[in-house]
Protein backbone atom coordinates (compact mmCIF):
# COMPACT_ATOMS: atom_id res chain seq x y z
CA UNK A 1 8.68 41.15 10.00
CA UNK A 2 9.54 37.30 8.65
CA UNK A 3 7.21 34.85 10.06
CA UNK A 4 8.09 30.97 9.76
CA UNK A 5 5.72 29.15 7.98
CA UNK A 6 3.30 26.67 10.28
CA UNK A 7 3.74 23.15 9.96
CA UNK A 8 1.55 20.68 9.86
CA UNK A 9 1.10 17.50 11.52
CA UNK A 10 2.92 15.51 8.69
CA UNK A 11 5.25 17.99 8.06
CA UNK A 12 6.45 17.72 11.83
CA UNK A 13 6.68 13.38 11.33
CA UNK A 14 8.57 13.61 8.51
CA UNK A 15 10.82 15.98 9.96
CA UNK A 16 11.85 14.03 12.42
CA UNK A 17 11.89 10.93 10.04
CA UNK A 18 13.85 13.35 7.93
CA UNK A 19 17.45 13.06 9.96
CA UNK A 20 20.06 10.16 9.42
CA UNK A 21 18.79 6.94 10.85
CA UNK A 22 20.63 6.71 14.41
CA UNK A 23 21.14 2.55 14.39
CA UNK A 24 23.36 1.28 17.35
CA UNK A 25 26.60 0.91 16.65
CA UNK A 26 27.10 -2.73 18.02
CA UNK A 27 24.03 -4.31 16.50
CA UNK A 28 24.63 -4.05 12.55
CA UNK A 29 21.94 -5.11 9.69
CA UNK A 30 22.41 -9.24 9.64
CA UNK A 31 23.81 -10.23 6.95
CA UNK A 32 23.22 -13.92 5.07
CA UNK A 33 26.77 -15.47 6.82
CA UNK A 34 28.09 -19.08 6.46
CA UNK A 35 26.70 -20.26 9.69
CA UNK A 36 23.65 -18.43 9.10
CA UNK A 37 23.33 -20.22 5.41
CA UNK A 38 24.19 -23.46 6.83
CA UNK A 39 21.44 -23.11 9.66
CA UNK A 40 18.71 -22.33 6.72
CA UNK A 41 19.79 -24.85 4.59
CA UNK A 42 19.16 -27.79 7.58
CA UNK A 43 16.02 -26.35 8.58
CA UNK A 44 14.96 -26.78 4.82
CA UNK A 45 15.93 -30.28 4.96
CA UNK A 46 13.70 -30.53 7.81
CA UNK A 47 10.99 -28.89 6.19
CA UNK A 48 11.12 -31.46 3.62
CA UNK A 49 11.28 -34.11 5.67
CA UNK A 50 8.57 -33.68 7.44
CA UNK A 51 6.31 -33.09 4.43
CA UNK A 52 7.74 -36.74 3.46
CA UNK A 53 6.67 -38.13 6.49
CA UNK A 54 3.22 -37.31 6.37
CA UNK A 55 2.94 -38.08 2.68
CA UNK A 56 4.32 -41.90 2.85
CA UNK A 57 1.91 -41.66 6.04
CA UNK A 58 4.91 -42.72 8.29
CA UNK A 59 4.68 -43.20 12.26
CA UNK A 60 4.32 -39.41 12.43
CA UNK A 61 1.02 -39.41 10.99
CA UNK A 62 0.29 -42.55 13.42
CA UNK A 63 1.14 -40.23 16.71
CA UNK A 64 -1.26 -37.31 15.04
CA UNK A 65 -3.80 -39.82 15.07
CA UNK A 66 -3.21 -40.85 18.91
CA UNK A 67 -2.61 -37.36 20.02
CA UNK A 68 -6.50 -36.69 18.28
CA UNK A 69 -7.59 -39.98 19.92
CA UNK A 70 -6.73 -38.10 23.31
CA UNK A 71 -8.80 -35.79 23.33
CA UNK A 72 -6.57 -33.27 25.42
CA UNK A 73 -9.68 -30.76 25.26
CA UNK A 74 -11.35 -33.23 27.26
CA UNK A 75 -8.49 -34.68 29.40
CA UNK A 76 -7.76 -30.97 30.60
CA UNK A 77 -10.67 -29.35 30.40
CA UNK A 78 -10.13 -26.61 33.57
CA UNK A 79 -7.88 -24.66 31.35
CA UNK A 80 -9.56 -24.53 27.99
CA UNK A 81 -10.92 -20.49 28.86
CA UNK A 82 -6.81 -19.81 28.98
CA UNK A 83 -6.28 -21.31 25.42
CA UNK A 84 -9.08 -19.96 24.14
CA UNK A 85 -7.43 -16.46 24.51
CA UNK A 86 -3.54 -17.58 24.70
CA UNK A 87 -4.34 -18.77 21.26
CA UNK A 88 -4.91 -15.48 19.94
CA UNK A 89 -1.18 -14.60 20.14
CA UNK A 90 -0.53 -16.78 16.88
CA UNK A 91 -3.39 -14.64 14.84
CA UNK A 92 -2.66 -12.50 12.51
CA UNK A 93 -4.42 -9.84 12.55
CA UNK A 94 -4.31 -8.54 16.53
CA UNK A 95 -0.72 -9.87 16.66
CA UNK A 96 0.86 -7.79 13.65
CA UNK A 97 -1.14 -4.51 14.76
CA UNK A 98 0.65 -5.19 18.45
CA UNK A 99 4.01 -5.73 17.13
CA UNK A 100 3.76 -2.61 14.48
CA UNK A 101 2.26 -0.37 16.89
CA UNK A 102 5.91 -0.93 18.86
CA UNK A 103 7.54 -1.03 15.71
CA UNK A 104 6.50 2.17 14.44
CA UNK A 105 7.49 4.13 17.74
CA UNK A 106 10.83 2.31 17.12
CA UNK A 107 11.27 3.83 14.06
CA UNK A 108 10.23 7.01 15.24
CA UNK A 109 13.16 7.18 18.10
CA UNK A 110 15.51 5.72 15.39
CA UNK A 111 14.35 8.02 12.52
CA UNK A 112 14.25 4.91 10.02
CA UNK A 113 11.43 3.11 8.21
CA UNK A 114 13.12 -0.38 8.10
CA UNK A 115 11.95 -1.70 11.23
CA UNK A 116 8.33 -1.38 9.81
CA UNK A 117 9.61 -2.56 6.30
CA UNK A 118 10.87 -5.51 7.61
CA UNK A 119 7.94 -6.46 9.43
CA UNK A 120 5.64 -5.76 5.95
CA UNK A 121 8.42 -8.09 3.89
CA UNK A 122 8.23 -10.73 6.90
CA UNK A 123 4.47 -10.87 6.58
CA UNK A 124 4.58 -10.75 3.13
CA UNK A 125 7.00 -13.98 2.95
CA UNK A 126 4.89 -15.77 5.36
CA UNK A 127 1.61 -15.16 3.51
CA UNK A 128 3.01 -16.29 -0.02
CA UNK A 129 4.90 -19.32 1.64
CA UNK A 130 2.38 -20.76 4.11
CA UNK A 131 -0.41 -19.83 2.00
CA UNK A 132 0.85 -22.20 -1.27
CA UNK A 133 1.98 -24.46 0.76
CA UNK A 134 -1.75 -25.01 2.48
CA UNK A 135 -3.53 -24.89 -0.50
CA UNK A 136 -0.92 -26.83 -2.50
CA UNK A 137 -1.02 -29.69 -0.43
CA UNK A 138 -4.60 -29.42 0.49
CA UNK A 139 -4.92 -31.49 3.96
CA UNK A 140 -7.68 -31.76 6.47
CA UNK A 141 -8.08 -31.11 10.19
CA UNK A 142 -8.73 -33.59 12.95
CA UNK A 143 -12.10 -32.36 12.89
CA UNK A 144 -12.75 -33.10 9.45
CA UNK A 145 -10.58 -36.08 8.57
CA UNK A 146 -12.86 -39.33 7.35
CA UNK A 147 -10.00 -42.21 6.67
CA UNK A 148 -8.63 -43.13 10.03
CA UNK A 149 -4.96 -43.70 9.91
CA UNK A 150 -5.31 -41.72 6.71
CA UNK A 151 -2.66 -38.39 6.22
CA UNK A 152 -5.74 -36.42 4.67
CA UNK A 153 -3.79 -34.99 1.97
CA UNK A 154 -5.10 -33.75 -1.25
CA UNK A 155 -8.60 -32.90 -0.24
CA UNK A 156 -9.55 -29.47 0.03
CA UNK A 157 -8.18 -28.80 3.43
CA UNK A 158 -5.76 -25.60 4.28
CA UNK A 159 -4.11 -26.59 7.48
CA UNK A 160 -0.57 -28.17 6.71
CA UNK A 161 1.21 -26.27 7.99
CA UNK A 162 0.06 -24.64 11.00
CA UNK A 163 -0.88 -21.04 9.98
CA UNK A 164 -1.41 -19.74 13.76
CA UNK A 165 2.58 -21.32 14.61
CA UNK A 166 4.58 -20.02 11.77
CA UNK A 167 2.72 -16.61 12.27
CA UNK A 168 3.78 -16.59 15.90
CA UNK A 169 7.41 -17.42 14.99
CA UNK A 170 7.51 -14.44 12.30
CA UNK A 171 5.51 -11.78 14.29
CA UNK A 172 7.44 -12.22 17.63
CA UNK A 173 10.38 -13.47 15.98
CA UNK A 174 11.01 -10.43 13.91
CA UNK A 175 11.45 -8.45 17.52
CA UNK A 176 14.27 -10.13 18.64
CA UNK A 177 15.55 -10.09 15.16
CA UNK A 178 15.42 -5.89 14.99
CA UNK A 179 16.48 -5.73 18.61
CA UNK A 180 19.42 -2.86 19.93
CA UNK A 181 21.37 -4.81 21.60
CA UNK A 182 23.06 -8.12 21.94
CA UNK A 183 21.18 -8.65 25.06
CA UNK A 184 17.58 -7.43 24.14
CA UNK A 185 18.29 -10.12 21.19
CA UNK A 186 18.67 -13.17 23.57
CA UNK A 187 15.63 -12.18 25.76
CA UNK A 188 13.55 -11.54 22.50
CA UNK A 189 14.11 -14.94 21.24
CA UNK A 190 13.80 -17.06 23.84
CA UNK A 191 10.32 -15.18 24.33
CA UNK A 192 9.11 -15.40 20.50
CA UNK A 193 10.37 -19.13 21.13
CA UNK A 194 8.31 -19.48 23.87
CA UNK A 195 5.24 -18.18 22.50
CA UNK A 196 5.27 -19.61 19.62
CA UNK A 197 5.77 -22.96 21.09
CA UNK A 198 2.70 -22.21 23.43
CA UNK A 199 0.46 -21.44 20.26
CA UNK A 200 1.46 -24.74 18.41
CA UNK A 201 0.53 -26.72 21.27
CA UNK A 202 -2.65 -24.92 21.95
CA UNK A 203 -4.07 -25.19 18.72
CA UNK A 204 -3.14 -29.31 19.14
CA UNK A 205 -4.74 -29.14 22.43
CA UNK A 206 -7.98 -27.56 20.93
CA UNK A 207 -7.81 -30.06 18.15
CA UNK A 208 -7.66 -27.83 15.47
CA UNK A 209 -4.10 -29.04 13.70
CA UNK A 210 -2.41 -32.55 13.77
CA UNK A 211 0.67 -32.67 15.56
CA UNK A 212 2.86 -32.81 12.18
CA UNK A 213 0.85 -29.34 11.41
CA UNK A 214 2.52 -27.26 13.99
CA UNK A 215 5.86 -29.32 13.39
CA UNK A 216 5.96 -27.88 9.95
CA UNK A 217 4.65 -24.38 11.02
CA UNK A 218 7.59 -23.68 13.66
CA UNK A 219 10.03 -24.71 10.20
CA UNK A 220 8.25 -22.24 7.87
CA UNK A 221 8.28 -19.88 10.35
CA UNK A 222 11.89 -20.12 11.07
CA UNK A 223 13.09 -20.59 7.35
CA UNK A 224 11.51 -17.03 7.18
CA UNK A 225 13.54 -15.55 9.46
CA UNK A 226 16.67 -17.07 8.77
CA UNK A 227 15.68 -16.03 5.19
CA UNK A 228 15.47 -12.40 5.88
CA UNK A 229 18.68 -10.59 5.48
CA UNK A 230 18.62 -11.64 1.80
CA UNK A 231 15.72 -9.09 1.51
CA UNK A 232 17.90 -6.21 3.46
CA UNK A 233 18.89 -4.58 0.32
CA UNK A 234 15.56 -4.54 -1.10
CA UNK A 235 14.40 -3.18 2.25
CA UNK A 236 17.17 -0.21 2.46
CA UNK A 237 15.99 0.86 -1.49
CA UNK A 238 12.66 0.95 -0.42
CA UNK A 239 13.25 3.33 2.42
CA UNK A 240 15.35 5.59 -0.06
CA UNK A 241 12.44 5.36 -2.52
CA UNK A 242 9.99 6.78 0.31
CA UNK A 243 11.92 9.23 1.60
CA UNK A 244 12.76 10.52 -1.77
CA UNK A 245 8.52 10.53 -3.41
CA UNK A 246 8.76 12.45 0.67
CA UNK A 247 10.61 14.97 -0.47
CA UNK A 248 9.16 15.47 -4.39
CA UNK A 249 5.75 15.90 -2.34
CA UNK A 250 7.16 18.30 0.21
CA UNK A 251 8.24 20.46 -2.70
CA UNK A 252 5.74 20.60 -4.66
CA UNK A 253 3.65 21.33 -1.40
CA UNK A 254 5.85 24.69 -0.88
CA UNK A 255 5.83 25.91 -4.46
CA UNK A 256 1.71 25.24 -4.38
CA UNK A 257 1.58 27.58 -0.64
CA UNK A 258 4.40 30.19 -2.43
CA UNK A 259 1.36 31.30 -5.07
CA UNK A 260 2.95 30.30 -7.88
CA UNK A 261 0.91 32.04 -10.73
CA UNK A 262 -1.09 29.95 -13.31
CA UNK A 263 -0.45 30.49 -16.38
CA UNK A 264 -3.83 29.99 -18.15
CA UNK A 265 -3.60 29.10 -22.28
CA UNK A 266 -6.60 29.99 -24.82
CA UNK A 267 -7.85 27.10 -26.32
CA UNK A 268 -7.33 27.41 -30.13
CA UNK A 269 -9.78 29.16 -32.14
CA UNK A 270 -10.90 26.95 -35.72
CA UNK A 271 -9.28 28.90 -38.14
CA UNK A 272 -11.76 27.30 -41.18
CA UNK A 273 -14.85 27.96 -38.68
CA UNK A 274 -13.65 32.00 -38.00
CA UNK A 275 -13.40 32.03 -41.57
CA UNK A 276 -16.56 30.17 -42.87
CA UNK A 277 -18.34 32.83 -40.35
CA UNK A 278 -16.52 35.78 -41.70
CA UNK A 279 -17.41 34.77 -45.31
CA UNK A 280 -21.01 34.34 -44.55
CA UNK A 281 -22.87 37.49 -45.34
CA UNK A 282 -25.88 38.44 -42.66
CA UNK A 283 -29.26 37.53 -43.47
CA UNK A 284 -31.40 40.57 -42.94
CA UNK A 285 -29.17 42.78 -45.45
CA UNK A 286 -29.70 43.43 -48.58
CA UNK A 287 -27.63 41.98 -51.72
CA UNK A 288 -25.14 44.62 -52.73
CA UNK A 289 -22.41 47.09 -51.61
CA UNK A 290 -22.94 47.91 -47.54
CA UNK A 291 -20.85 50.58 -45.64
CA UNK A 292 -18.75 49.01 -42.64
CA UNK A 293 -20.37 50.19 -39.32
CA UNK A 294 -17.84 52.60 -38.56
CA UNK A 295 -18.03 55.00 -42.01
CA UNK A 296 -22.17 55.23 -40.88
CA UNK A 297 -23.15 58.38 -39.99
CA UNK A 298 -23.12 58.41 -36.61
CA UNK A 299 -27.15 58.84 -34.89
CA UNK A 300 -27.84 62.55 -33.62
CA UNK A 301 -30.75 64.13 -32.44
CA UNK A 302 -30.46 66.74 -35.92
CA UNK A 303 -29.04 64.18 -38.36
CA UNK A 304 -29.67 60.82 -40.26
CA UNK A 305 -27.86 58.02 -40.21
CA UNK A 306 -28.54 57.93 -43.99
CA UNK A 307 -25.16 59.11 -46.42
CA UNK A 308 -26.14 62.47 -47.91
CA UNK A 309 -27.14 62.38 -51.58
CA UNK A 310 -25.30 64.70 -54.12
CA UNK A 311 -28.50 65.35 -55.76
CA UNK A 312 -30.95 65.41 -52.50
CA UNK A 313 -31.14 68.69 -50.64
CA UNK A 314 -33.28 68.68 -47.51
CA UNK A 315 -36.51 69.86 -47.32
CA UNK A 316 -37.56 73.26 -47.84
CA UNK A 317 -34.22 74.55 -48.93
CA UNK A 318 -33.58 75.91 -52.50
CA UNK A 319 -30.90 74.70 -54.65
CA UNK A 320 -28.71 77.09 -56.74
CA UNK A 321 -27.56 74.85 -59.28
CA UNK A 322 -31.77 74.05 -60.42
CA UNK A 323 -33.84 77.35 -61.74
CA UNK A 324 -37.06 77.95 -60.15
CA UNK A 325 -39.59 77.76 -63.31
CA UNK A 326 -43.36 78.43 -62.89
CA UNK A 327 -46.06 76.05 -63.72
């Protein structure tokens, strides 16, 4: 009677994983297009432009100054509880453990890995951009600025640009960017763009970034994702690579539950050793010729183990060949 073999948990996931990805046919990977080039290349203009602003400490670094001056913490007070939490949408961590958490069921109905790949290469981006840029440029927070008027640049600060703002852009952005359909797509943006508006201004209204901060954070953000499709390729090798260490580890698996005998090899004996040993005569013998174990006389109740003499007769026999003379 043939019996299938049981499968485990894994081995059910990655059979499903293990079928060609079903994408929708009307919604293709994005490619890095003309317009989309020329989009990308004017937000990096702005990018740079606003880092220029703040560094000749232009009017824009006068209106962060009057926007901290106001105090809207204080001004608005009632709803500080809401943007205490609404704030959390821009974090990092609770934000990209929503967003895979959907992602990863996605790419379980659409047997593929890249939605979750592009959300790890997103991240990745963002973290290597924002991060050198903070630390590069090294400005302080309204909370911690000392020159008034001053842009605060240079000083040991990490909050140009707004960390919470480009996050939300990426996170939420990178939904409407792997969305199904044309129409999923516009709703998905103009939410991401909502939200991520909504964390830039909270974290002005709490007073933790200038104005110019979150101004630069919604560009990073958005430089990222209309960066992305150059990464596609690298994305779609990275899926094959996984798929294919999948299946190396699924067959080795099999042969290992098969019983595939081991073949065990004796270690090599010391050939100068065996011989040193074999040279070596024993200790508690006697210098001279010795008879191997095996021509011995073998040990019986009636005999000795001792090789009969030519001339020796045993006790209390007479011998024919020696005359019997009186004494």
């Amino acid at each position: 009677m043939r019996t299938e073999p049981k499968l485990t948990r894994l081995d059910r996931v990655f059979a499903r994983l293990d079928r060609e990805p079903e994408r929708p046919a009307h919604i293709d990977v994005p490619k890095m297009s003309r317009h989309r080039i020329v989009l990308f290349a004017g937000t990096l203009a702005f990018y740079g432009a606003i880092v220029w602003a703040v560094v000749i400490t232009s009017w824009l670094v006068r209106l962060d100054w009057q926007v901290m001056f106001f105090r809207p913490y204080q001004q608005w007070s009632e709803i500080h509880w809401f943007v205490d939490y609404y704030v959390v949408l821009g974090q990092r961590g609770p934000t990209a453990v929503m967003v895979a958490a959907w992602l990863g069921w996605r790419s379980w109905r659409q047997h593929t890995l890249r939605p979750l790949l592009a959300l790890g290469v997103s991240l990745l981006l963002l973290n290597i951009t924002v991060g050198a840029a903070k630390y590069g440029m090294g400005r302080l927070g309204p909370h911690y600025a000392t020159v008034i008027g001053s842009n605060e640049m240079w000083r040991g600060g990490d909050i140009f640009p707004s960390g919470h703002t480009a996050n939300a852009v990426v996170t939420w952005g990178i939904l409407a960017y792997l969305a199904s359909s044309a129409r999923a797509q516009r709703w998905l943006s103009a939410v991401s763009a909502v939200t991520s508006l909504g964390v830039g201004m909270a974290t002005v209204y709490l007073g933790t970034h200038w104005l110019s901060d979150v101004l630069l954070g919604w560009t990073a953000g958005l430089l990222i994702m209309l960066g992305l499709p150059w990464f596609e390729p690298l994305i779609a090798r990275a899926e094959a690579a996984i798929f294919d260490l999948r299946d190396r580890l699924r067959a080795r698996g099999r042969r290992t539950r098969a019983g595939t005998p081991v073949v065990l090899t004796p270690l090599p004996a010391d050939r100068e050793d065996v011989a040193a040993c074999a040279s070596r005569a024993p200790a508690y013998l006697a210098p001279g010729p010795h008879t191997a174990r095996s021509e011995r006389t073998p040990i019986t109740p009636a005999g000795s183990r001792r090789p009969q003499h030519p001339e020796r007769h045993p006790r209390g026999s007479t011998s024919s060949a020696r005359p019997l003379t009186g004494g």
